[in-house]
Structure formats: structure tokens, C-alpha cells
PDB file of N, CA and C in Angstrom:
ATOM      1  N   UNK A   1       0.873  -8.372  -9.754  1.00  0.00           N
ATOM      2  CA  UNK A   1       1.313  -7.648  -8.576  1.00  0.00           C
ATOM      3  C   UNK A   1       0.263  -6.622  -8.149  1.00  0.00           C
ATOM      4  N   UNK A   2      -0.386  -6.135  -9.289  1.00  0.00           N
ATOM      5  CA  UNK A   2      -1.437  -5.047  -8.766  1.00  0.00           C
ATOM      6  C   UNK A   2      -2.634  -5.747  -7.984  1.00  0.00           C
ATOM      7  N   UNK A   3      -3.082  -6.577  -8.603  1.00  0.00           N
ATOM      8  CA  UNK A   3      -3.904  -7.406  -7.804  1.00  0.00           C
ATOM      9  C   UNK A   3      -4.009  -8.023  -6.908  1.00  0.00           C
ATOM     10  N   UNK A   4      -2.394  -8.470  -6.234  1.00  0.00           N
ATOM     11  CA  UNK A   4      -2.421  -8.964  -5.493  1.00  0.00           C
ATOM     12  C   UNK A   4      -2.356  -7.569  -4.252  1.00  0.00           C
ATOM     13  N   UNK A   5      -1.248  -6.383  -4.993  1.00  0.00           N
ATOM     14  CA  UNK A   5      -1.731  -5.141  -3.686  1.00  0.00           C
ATOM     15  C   UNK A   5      -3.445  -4.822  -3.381  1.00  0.00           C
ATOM     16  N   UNK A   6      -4.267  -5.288  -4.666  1.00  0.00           N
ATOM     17  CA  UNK A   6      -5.416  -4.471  -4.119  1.00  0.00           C
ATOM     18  C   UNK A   6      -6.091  -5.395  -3.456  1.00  0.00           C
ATOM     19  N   UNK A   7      -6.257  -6.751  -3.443  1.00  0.00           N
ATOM     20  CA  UNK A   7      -6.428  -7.288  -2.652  1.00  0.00           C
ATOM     21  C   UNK A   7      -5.982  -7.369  -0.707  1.00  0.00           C
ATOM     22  N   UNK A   8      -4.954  -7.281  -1.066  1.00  0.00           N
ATOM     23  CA  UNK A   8      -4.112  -7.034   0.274  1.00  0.00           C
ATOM     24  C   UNK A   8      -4.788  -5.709   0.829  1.00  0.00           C
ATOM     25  N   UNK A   9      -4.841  -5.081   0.157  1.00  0.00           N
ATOM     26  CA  UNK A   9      -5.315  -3.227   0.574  1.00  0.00           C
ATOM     27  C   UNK A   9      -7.238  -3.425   1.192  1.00  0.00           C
ATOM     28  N   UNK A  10      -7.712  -4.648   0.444  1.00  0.00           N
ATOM     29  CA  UNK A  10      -9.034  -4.782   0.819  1.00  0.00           C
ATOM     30  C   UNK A  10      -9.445  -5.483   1.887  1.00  0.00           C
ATOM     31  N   UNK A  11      -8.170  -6.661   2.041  1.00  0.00           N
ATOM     32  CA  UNK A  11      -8.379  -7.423   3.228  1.00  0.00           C
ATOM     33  C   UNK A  11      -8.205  -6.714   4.559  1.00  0.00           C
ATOM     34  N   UNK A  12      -7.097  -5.450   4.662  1.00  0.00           N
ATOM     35  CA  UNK A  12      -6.778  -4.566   5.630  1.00  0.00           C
ATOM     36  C   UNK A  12      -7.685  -3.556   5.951  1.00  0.00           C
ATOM     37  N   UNK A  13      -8.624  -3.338   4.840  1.00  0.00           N
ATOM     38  CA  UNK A  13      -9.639  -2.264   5.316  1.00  0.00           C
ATOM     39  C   UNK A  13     -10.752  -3.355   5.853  1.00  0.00           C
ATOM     40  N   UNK A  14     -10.582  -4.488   5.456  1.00  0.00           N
ATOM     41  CA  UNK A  14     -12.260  -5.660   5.910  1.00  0.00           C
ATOM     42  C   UNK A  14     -11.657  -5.589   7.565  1.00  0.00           C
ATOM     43  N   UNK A  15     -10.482  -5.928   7.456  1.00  0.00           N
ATOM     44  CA  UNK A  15      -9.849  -6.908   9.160  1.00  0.00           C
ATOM     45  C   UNK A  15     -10.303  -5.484   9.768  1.00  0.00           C
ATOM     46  N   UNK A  16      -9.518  -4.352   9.505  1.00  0.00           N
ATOM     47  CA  UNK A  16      -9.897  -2.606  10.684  1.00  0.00           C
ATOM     48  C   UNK A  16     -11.320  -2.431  10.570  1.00  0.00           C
ATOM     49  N   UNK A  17     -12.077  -2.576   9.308  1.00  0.00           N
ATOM     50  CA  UNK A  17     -13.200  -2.659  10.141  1.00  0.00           C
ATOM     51  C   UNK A  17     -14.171  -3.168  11.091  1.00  0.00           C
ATOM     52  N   UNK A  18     -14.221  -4.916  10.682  1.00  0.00           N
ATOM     53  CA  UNK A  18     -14.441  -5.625  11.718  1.00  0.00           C
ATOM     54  C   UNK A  18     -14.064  -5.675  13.106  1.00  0.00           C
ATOM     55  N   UNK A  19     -12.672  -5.489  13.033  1.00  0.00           N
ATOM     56  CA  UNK A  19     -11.978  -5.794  14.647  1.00  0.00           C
ATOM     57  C   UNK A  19     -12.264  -4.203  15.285  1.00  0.00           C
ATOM     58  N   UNK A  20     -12.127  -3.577  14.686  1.00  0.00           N
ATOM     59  CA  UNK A  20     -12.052  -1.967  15.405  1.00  0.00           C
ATOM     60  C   UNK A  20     -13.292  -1.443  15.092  1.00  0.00           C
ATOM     61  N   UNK A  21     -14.396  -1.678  14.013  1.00  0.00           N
ATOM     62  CA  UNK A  21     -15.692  -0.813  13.686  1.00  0.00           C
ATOM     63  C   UNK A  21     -15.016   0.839  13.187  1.00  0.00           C
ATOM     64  N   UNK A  22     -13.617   0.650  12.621  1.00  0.00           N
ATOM     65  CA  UNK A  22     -13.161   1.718  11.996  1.00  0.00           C
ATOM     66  C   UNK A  22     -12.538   1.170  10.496  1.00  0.00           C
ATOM     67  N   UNK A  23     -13.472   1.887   9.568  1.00  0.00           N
ATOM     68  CA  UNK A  23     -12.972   1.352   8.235  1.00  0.00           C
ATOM     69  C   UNK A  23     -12.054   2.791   7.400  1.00  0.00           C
ATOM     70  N   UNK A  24     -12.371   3.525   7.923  1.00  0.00           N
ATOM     71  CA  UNK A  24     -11.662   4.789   7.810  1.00  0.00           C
ATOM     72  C   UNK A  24     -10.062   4.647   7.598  1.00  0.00           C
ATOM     73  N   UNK A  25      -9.621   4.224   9.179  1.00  0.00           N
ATOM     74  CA  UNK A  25      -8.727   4.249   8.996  1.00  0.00           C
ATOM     75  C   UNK A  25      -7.806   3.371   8.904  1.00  0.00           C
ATOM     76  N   UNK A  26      -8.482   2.148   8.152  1.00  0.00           N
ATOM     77  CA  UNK A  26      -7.958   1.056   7.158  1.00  0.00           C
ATOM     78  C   UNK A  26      -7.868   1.395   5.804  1.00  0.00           C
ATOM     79  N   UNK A  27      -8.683   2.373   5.756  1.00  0.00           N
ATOM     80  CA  UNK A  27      -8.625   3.080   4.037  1.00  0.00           C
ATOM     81  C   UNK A  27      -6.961   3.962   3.910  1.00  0.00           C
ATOM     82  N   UNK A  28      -7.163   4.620   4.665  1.00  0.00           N
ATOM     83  CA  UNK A  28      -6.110   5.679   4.668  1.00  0.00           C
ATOM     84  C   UNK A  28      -4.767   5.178   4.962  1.00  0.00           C
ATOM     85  N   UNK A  29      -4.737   3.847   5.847  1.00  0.00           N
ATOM     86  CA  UNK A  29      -3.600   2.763   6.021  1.00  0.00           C
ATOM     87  C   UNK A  29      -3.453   2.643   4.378  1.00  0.00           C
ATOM     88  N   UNK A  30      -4.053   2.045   3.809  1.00  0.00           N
ATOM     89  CA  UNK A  30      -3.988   1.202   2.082  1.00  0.00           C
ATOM     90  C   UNK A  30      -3.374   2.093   1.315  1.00  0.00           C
ATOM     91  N   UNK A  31      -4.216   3.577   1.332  1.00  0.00           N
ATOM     92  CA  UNK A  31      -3.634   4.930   0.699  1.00  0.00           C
ATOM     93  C   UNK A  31      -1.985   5.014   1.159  1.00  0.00           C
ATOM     94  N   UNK A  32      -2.056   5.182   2.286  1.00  0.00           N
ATOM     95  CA  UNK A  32      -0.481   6.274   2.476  1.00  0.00           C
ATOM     96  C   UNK A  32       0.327   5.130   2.566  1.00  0.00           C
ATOM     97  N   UNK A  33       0.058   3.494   2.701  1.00  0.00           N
ATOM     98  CA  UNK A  33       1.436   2.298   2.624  1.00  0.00           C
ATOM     99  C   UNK A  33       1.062   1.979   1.187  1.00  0.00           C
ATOM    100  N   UNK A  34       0.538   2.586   0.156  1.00  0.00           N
ATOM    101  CA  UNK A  34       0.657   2.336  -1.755  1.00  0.00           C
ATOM    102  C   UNK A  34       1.236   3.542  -1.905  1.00  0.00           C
ATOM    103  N   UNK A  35       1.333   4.319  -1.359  1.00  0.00           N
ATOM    104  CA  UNK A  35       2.220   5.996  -2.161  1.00  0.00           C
ATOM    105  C   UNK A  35       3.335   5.294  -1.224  1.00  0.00           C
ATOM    106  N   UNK A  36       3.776   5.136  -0.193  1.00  0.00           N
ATOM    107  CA  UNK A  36       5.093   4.769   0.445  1.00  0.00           C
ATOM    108  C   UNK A  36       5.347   4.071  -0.503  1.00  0.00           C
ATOM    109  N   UNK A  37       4.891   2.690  -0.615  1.00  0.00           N
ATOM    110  CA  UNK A  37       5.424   1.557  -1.552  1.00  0.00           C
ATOM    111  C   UNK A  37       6.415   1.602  -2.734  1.00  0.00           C
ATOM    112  N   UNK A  38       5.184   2.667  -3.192  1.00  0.00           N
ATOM    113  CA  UNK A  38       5.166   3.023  -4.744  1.00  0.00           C
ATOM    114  C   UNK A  38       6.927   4.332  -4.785  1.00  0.00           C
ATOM    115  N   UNK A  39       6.662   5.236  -3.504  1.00  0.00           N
ATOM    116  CA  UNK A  39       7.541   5.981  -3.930  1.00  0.00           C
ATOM    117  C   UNK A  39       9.055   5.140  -3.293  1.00  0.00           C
ATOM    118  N   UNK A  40       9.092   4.381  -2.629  1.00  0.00           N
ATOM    119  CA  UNK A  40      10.493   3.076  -2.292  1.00  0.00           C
ATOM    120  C   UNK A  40      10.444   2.619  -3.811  1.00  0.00           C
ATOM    121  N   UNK A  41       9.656   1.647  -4.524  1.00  0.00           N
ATOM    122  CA  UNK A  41      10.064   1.343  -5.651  1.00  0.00           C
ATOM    123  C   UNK A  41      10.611   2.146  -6.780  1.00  0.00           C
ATOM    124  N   UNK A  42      10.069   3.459  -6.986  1.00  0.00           N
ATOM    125  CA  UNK A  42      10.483   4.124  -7.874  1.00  0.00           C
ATOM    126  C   UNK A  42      11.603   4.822  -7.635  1.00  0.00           C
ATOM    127  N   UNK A  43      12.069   5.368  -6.501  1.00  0.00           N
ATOM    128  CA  UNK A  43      13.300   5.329  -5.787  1.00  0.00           C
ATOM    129  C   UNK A  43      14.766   3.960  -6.223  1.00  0.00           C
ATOM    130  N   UNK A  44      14.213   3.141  -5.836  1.00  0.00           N
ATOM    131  CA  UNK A  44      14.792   2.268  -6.729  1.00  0.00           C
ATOM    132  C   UNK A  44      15.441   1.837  -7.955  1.00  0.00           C
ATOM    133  N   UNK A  45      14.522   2.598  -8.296  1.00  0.00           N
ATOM    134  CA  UNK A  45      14.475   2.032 -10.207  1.00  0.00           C
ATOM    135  C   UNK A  45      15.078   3.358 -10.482  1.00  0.00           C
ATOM    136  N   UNK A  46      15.194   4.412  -9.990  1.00  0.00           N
ATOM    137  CA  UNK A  46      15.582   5.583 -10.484  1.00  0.00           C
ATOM    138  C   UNK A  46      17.413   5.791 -10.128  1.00  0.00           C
ATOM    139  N   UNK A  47      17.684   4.824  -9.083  1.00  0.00           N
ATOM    140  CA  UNK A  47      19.164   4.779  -8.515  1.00  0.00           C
ATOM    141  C   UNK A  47      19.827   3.715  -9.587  1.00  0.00           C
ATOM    142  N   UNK A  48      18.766   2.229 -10.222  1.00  0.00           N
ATOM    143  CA  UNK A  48      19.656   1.262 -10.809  1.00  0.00           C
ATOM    144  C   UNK A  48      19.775   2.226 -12.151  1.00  0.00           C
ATOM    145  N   UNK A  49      19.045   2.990 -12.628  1.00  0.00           N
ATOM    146  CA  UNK A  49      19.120   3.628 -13.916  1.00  0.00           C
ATOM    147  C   UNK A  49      20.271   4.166 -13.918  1.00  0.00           C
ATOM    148  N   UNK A  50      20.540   5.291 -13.086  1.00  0.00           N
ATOM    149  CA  UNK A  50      21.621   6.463 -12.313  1.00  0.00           C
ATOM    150  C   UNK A  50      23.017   5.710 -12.594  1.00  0.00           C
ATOM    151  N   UNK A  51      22.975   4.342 -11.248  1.00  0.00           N
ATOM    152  CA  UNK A  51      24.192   3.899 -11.379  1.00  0.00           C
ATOM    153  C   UNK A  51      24.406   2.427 -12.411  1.00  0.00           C
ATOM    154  N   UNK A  52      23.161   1.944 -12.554  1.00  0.00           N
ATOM    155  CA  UNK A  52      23.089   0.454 -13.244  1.00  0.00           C
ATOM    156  C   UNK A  52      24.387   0.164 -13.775  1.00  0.00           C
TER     157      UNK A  52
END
């Protein structure tokens, strides 16, 4: 699963830079949708614990 996010995270900074000549803010896309991700999943896992 990690590999397949960092992949995914690399293809999105290749596509924004090519199509837009902005790799910036394909980086910072990858950053702030892996802390979203990450904090939905752990959110998750912290409610099935709670109520499981």
C-alpha cells in the first residue's frame, strides 16, 4: 500500500509538472492528500477500537 501511495504521489507531481510547468504544487498536492489520507484512516481505526 505504501508503494503503491508513493508511486501515485510521484505520478501527480510528474503529470503537474509537465501539463502546468508547476511541480511545486504537485508536491504539496501529495503532502496535504497523505496527512488527509492518513488522518481519515486513523480516524477510523480509532472509532472501530472505541466502538468495535
Amino acid at each position: 500500500m505504501a508503494t503503491y501511495s508513493l508511486l501515485l504521489g510521484l505520478l501527480v507531481i510528474i503529470i503537474s509538472w509537465k501539463l502546468f510547468n508547476d511541480w511545486a504544487s504537485g508536491l504539496a498536492g501529495f503532502i496535504y492528500g497523505g496527512i488527509l489520507f492518513w488522518s481519515i484512516k486513523l480516524f477510523v481505526q480509532l472509532i472501530k477500537t472505541l466502538f468495535g
